[in-house]
Protein backbone atom coordinates (compact mmCIF):
# COMPACT_ATOMS: atom_id res chain seq x y z
CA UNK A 1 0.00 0.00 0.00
CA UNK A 2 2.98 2.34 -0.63
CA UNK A 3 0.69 4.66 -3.28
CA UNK A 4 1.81 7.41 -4.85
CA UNK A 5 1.09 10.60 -1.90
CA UNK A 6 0.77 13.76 -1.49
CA UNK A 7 3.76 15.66 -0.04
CA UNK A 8 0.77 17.08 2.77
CA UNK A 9 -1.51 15.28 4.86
CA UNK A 10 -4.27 16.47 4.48
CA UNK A 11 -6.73 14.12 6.53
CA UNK A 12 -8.70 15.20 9.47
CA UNK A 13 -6.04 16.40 12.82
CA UNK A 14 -6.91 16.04 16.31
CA UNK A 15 -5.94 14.34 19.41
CA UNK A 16 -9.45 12.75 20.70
CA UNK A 17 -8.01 12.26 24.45
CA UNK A 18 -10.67 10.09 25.71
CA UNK A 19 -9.69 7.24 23.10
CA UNK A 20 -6.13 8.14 23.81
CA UNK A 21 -5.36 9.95 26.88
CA UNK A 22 -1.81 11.28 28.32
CA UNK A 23 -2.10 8.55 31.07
CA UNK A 24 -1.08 6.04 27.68
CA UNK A 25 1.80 7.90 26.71
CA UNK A 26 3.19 8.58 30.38
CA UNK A 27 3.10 4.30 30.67
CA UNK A 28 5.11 4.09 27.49
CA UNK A 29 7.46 6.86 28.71
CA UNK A 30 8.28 4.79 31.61
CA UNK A 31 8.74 1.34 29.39
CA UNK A 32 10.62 3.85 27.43
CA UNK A 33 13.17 4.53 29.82
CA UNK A 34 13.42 1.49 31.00
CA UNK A 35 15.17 0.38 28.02
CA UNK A 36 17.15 3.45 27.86
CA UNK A 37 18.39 2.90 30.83
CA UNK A 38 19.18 -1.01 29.66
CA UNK A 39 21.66 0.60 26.73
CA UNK A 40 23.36 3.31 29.33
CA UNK A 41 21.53 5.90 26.87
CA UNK A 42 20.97 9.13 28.20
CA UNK A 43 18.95 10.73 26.06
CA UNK A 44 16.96 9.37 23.03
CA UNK A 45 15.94 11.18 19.35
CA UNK A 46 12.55 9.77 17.99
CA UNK A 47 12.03 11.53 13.95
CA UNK A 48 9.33 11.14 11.64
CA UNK A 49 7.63 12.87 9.15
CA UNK A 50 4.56 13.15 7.45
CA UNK A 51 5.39 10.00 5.12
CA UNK A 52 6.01 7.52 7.93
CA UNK A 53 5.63 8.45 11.77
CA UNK A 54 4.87 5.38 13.46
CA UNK A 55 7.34 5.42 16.04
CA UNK A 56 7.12 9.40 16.65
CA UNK A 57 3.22 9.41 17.33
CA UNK A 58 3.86 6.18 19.89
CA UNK A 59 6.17 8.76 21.78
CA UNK A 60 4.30 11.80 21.34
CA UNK A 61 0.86 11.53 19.20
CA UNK A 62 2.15 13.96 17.08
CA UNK A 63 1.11 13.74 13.37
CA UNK A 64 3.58 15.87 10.96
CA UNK A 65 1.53 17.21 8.32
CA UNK A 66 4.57 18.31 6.24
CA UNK A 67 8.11 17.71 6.66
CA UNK A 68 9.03 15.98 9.97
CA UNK A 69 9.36 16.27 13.68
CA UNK A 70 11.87 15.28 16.40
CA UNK A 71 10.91 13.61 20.07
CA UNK A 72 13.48 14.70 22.46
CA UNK A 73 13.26 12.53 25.32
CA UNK A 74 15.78 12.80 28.29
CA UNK A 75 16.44 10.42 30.71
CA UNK A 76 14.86 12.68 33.60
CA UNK A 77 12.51 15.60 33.05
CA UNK A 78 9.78 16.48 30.71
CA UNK A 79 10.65 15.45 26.74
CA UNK A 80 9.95 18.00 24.13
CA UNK A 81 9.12 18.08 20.63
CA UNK A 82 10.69 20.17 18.21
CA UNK A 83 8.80 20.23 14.60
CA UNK A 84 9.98 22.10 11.56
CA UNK A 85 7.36 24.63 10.75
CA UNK A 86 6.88 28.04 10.50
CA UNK A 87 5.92 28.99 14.65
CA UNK A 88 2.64 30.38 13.49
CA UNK A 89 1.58 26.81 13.28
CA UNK A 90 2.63 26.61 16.93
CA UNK A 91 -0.36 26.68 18.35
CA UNK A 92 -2.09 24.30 16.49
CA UNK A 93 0.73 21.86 16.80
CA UNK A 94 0.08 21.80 20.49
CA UNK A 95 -3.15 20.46 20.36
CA UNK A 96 -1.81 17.54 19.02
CA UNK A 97 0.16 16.03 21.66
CA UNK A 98 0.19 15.28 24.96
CA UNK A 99 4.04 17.24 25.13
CA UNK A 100 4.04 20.61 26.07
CA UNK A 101 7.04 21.65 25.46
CA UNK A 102 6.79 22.34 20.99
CA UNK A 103 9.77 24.23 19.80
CA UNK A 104 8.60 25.11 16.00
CA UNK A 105 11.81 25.77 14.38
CA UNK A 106 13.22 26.11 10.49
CA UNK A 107 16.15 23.54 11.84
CA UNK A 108 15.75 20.55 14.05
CA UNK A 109 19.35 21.56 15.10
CA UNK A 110 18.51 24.65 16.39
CA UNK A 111 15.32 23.76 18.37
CA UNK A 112 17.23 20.74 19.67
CA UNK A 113 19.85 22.98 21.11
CA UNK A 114 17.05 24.97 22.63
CA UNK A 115 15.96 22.06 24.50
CA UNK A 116 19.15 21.17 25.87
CA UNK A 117 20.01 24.04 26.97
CA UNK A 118 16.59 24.13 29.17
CA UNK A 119 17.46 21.18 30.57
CA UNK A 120 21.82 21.83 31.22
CA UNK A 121 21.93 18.64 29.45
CA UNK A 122 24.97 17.41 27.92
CA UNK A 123 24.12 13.68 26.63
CA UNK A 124 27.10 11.32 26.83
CA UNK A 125 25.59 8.66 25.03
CA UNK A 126 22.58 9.08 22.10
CA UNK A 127 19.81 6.83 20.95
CA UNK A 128 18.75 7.34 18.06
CA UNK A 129 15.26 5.93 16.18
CA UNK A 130 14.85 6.66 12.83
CA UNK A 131 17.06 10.05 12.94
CA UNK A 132 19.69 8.71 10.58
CA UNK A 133 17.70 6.51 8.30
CA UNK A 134 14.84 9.82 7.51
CA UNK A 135 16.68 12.62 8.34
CA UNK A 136 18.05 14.54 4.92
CA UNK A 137 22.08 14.38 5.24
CA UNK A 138 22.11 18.20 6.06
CA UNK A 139 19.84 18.47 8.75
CA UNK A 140 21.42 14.80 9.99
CA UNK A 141 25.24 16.68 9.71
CA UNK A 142 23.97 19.52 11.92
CA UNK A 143 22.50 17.73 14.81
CA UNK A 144 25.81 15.47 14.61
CA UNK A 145 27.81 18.41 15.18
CA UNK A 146 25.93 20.03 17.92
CA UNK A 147 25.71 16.44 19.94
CA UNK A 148 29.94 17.24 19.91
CA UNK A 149 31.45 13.52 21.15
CA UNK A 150 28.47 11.92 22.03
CA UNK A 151 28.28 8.40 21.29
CA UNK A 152 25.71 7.73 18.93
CA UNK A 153 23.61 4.27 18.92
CA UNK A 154 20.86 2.73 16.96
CA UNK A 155 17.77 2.03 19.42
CA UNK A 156 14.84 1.40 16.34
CA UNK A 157 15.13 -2.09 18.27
CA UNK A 158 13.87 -0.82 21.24
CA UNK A 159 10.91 1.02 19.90
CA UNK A 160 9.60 -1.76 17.94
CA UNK A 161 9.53 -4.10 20.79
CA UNK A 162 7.76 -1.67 22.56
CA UNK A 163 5.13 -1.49 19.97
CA UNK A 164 4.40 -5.19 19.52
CA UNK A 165 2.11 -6.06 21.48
CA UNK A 166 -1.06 -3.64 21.69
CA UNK A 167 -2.75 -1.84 24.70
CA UNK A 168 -6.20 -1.73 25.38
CA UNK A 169 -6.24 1.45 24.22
CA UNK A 170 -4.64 0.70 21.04
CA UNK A 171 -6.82 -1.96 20.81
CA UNK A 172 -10.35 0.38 21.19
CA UNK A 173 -8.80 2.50 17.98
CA UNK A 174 -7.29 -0.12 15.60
CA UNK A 175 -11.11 -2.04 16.69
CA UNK A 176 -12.81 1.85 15.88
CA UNK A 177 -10.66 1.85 12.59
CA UNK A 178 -11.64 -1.19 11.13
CA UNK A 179 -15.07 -0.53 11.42
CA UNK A 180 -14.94 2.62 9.84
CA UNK A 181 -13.30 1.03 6.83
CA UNK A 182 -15.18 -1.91 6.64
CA UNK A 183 -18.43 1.00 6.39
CA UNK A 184 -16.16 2.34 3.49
CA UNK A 185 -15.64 -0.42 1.50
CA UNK A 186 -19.06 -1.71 2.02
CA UNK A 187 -20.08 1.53 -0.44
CA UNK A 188 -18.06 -0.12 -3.42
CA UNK A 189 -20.83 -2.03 -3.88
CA UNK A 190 -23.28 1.10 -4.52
CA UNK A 191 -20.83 3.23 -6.39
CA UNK A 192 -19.80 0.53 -8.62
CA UNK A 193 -20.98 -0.15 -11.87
CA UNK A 194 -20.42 -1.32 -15.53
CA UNK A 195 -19.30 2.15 -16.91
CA UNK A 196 -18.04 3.59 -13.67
CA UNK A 197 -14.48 4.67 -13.74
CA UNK A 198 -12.23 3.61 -11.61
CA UNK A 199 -11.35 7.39 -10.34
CA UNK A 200 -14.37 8.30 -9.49
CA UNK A 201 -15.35 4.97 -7.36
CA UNK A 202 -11.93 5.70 -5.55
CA UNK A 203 -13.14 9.17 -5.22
CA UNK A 204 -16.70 8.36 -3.50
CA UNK A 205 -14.66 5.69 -1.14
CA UNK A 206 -11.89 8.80 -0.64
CA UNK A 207 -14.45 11.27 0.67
CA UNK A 208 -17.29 8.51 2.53
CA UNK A 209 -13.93 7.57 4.78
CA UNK A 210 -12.37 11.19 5.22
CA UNK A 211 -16.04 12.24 6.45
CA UNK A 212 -15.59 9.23 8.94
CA UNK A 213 -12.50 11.34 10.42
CA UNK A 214 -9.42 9.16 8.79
CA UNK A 215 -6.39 10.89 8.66
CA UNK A 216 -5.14 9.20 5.31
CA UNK A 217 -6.92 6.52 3.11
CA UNK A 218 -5.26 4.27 0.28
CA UNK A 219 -7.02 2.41 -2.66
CA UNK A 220 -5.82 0.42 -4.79
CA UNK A 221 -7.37 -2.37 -6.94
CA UNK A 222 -6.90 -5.50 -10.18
CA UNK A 223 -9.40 -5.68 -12.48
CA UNK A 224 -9.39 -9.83 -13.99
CA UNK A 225 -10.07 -8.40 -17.41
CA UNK A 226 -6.28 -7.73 -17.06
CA UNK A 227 -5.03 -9.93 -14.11
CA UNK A 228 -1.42 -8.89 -15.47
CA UNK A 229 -1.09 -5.71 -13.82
CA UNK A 230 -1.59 -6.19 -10.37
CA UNK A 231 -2.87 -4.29 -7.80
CA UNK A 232 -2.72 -0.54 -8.79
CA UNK A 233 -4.26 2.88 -8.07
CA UNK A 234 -7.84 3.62 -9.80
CA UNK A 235 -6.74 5.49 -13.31
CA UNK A 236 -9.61 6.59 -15.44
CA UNK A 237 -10.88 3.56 -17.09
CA UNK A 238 -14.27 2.19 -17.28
CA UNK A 239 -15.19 -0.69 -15.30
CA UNK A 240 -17.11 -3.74 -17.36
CA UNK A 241 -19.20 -5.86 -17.15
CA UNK A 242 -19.34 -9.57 -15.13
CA UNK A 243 -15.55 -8.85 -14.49
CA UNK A 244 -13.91 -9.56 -11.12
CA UNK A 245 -12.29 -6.82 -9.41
CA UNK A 246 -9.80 -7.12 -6.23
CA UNK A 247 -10.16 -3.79 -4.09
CA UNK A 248 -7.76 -2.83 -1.33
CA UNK A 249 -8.15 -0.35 0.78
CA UNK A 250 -6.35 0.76 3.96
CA UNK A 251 -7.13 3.96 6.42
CA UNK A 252 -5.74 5.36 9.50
CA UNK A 253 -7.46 7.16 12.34
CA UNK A 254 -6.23 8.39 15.06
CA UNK A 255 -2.91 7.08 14.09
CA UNK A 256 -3.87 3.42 13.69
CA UNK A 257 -3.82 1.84 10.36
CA UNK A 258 -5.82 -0.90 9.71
CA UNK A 259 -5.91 -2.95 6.13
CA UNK A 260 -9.11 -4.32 4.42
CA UNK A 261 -8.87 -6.56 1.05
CA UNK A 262 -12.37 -8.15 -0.86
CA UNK A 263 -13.12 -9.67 -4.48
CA UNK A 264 -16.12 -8.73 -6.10
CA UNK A 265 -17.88 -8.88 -9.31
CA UNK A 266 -19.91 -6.74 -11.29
CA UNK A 267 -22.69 -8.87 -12.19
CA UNK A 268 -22.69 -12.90 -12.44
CA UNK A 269 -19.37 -14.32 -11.61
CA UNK A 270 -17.94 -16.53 -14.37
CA UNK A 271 -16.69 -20.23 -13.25
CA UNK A 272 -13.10 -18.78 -13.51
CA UNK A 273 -13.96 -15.89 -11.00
CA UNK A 274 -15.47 -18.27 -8.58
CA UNK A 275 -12.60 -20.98 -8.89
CA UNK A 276 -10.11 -18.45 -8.15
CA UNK A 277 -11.93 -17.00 -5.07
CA UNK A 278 -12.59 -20.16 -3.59
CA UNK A 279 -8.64 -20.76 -4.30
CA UNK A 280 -8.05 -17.51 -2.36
CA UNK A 281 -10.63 -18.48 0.60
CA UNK A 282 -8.57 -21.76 0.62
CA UNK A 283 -5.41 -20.00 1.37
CA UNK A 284 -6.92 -17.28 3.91
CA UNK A 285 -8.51 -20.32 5.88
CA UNK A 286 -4.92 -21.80 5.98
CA UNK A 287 -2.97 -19.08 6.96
CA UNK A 288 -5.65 -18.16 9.80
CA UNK A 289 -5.14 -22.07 11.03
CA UNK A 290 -0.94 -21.40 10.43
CA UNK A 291 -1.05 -17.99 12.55
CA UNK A 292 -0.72 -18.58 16.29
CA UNK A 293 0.80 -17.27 19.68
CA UNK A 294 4.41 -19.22 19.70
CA UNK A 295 5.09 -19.90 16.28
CA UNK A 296 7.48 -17.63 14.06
CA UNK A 297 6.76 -15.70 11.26
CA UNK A 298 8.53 -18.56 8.84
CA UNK A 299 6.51 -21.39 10.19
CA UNK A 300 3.07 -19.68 10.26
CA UNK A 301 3.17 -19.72 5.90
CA UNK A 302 4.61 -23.09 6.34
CA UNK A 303 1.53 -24.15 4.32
CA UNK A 304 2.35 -22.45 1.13
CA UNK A 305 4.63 -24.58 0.07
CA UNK A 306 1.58 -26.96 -0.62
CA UNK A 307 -0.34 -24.79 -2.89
CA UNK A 308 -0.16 -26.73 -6.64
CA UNK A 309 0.53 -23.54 -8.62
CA UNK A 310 3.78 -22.31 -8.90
CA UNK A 311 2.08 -18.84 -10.42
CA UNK A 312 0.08 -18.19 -7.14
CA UNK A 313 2.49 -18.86 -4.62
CA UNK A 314 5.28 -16.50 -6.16
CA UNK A 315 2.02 -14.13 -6.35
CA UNK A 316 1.05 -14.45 -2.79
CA UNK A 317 4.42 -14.06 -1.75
CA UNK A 318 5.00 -11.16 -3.87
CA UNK A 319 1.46 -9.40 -2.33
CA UNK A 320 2.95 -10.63 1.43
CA UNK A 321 0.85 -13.15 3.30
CA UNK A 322 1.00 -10.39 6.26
CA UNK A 323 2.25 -8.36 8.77
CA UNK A 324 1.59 -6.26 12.02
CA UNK A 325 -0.42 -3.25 11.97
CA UNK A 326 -0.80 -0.67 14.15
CA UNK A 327 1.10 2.95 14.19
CA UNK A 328 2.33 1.96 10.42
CA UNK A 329 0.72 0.65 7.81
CA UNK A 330 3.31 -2.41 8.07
CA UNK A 331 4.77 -3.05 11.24
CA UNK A 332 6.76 -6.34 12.25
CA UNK A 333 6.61 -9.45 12.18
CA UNK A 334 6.08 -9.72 8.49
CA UNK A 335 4.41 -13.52 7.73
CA UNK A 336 6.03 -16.07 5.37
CA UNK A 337 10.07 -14.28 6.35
CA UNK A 338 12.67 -15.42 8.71
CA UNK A 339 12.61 -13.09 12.09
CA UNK A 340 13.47 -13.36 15.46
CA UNK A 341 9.91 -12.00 16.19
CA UNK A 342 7.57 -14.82 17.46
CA UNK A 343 4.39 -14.29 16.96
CA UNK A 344 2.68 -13.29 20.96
CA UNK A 345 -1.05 -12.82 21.94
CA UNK A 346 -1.58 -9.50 22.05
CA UNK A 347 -0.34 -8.57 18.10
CA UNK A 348 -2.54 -7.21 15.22
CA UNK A 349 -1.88 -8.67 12.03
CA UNK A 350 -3.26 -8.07 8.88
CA UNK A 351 -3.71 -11.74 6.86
CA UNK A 352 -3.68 -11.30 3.45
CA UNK A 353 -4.21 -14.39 0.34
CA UNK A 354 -4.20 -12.59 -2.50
CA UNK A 355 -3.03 -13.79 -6.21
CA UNK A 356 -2.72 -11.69 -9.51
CA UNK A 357 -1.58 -13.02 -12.79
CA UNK A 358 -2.04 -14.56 -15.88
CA UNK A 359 -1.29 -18.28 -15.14
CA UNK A 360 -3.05 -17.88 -12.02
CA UNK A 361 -6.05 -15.63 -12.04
CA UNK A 362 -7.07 -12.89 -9.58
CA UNK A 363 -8.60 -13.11 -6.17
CA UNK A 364 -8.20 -11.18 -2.74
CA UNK A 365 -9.21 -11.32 1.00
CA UNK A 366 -7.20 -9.71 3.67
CA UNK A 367 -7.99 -8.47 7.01
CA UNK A 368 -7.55 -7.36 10.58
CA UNK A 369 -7.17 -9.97 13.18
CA UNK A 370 -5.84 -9.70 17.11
CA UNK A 371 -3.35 -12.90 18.19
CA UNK A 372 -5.45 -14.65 21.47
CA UNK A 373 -4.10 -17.76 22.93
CA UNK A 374 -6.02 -19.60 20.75
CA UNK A 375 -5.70 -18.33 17.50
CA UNK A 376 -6.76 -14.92 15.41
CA UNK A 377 -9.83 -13.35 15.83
CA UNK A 378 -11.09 -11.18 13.44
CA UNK A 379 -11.75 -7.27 13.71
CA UNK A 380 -14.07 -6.77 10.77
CA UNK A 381 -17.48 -9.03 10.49
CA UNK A 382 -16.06 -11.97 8.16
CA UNK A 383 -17.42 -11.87 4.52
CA UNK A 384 -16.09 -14.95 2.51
CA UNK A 385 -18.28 -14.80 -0.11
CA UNK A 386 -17.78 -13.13 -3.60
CA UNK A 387 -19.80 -10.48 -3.18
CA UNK A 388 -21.28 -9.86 -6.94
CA UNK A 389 -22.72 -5.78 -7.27
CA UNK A 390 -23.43 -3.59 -10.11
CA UNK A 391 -26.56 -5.71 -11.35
């Protein structure tokens, strides 16, 4: 679901404090330091920016509309945020987080000065999560310098074993998220239509979600007329008649992402339509069965090995059989790969079966589902029929 987007988010913005209130982030603050205090780190960086923020908003909340923002979290005292804006935004940028310290600066050096200073802090040793990796190399060169000898260390490690396993909290909004896209995609079925284009059933989708508060939504679909080309965002064709077509669609509100993947059909399904989505069911059934609390990431696709064609397994492993969810679209574990990350009640995965190509065919369910000591359960209601529209 890495679309083409816009350079500024420009979803709904707010901090709704009774699904997420400060209590959450002072808990993680404390985990935080914890580890920090593991690695003899003394003060850690947290950057992100308005492409990919995950581990920035599990630290702060904060949401970067453009251009990027830096946690500054100490191992004592109140952390600040500095965010690279003009400082009329300020304001606004406040009511985002639960930090009130927000230095809005043109460079993260020279807010991240500011906040030393405050604080007569002179870090000996640096953590650093996803600084050097999305920083550009000018800003990264100036923040190097002003941390003089420090000794700089990678902590992304840290953060996403923090962010594996989901709080109740987290829980309420990735729950509150997948029913607001589940609403969403359940209106493909009255804006599609032999003749529709593609563009302007994304469009409907686009707006129904963003009216539902989302901060960002993603479409994408695969028409079987042309099982070739994949998944792909809506372009300005026409859709036809008694053709299958794969639509995934992913939102985030409040933060948390949540996936949602369904075949349907305008009009009667063919016998090739329904053989492949039965194929696809097939799969889904077998990597919900393969997906438990103990088992790694490798063994829980162990089944795909079994599947007869050699088309649809490289397909399904090129599409990803899953992953967690949460913060970022794609979080770890990622299903089907070797990883030290065993899969743990408590995770949100999305499970995904879905198949594109000409020796193969096209089909597509994916979905939410929490990791319980006995299994997945699902977040959406579970639709495994092919759902056939547009008559």
């Amino acid at each position: 679901m890495d679309t083409l987007h816009t350079v500024l988010n420009r979803g709904c913005s707010l901090w709704e404090q009774t699904r997420m209130p400060e209590q959450e982030f002072r808990r993680r603050l404390g985990r935080i330091r914890e580890g920090m205090k593991e690695r003899g780190v003394d003060l850690l960086l947290v950057y992100g920016d308005s492409w990919r923020f995950g581990h920035l908003a599990f630290v702060s909340h904060f949401m970067p509309k453009n251009r990027g923002a830096l946690a500054v979290i100490p191992l004592e005292g109140e952390p600040a945020l500095v965010v690279q804006e003009p400082s009329r935004n300020n304001p606004f940028s406040k009511t985002l987080t639960w930090i009130d310290e927000v230095r809005s600066v043109g460079k993260f050096a020279q807010g991240l000065s500011g906040a030393l200073e405050t604080r007569k802090l002179s870090p000996k040793k640096v953590g650093l999560v996803t600084v050097r990796e999305q920083l550009n190399i000018r800003e990264w060169g100036e923040i190097v310098k002003l941390l003089g000898g420090a000794e700089l260390c990678d902590c992304n490690d840290l953060m996403i074993s923090l962010r594996l396993i989901k709080s109740s909290a987290e829980l309420a909004l990735l729950k509150e998220t997948s029913r607001i896209l589940q609403e969403t995609l359940s209106l493909f079925g009255k804006e599609a239509r032999p003749g529709s284009k593609e563009c302007e059933v994304f469009a409907a989708l686009d707006l129904a979600a963003r009216r539902r508060g989302v901060e960002d939504f993603r479409f994408l679909l695969a028409r079987s007329s042309a099982p070739q080309i994949g998944l792909r965002p809506a372009g300005p064709s026409a859709l036809e008649k008694d053709e299958g077509v794969l639509v995934l669609v992913a939102a985030s509100y409040q933060r948390y992402w949540v996936e949602l993947g369904q075949t349907f059909c305008l009009g009667r399904p063919s016998e090739e339509i329904k053989k492949n989505h039965d194929q696809a069911s097939h799969m889904f059934r077998q990597l919900v069965e393969g997906t438990k609390a103990g088992v790694s990431p490798k063994t829980a696709a162990g089944w795909l090995r079994e599947v007869p064609s050699p088309a649809a397994r490289e397909s399904m492993q090129s599409y990803g059989l899953g992953n967690g969810v949460g913060l970022d679209l794609t979080e770890e574990p990622y299903l089907g790969t070797e990883g030290t990350t065993e899969i743990k009640p408590g995770m949100v995965l999305t499970l995904r079966a879905c198949f594109s190509g000409g020796d193969c065919g096209s089909a597509l369910i994916s979905r939410p589902c929490l990791v319980t000591d006995s299994g997945v359960e699902s977040l959406v209601r579970e639709e495994d029929d092919l759902i056939s529209v547009g008559d």
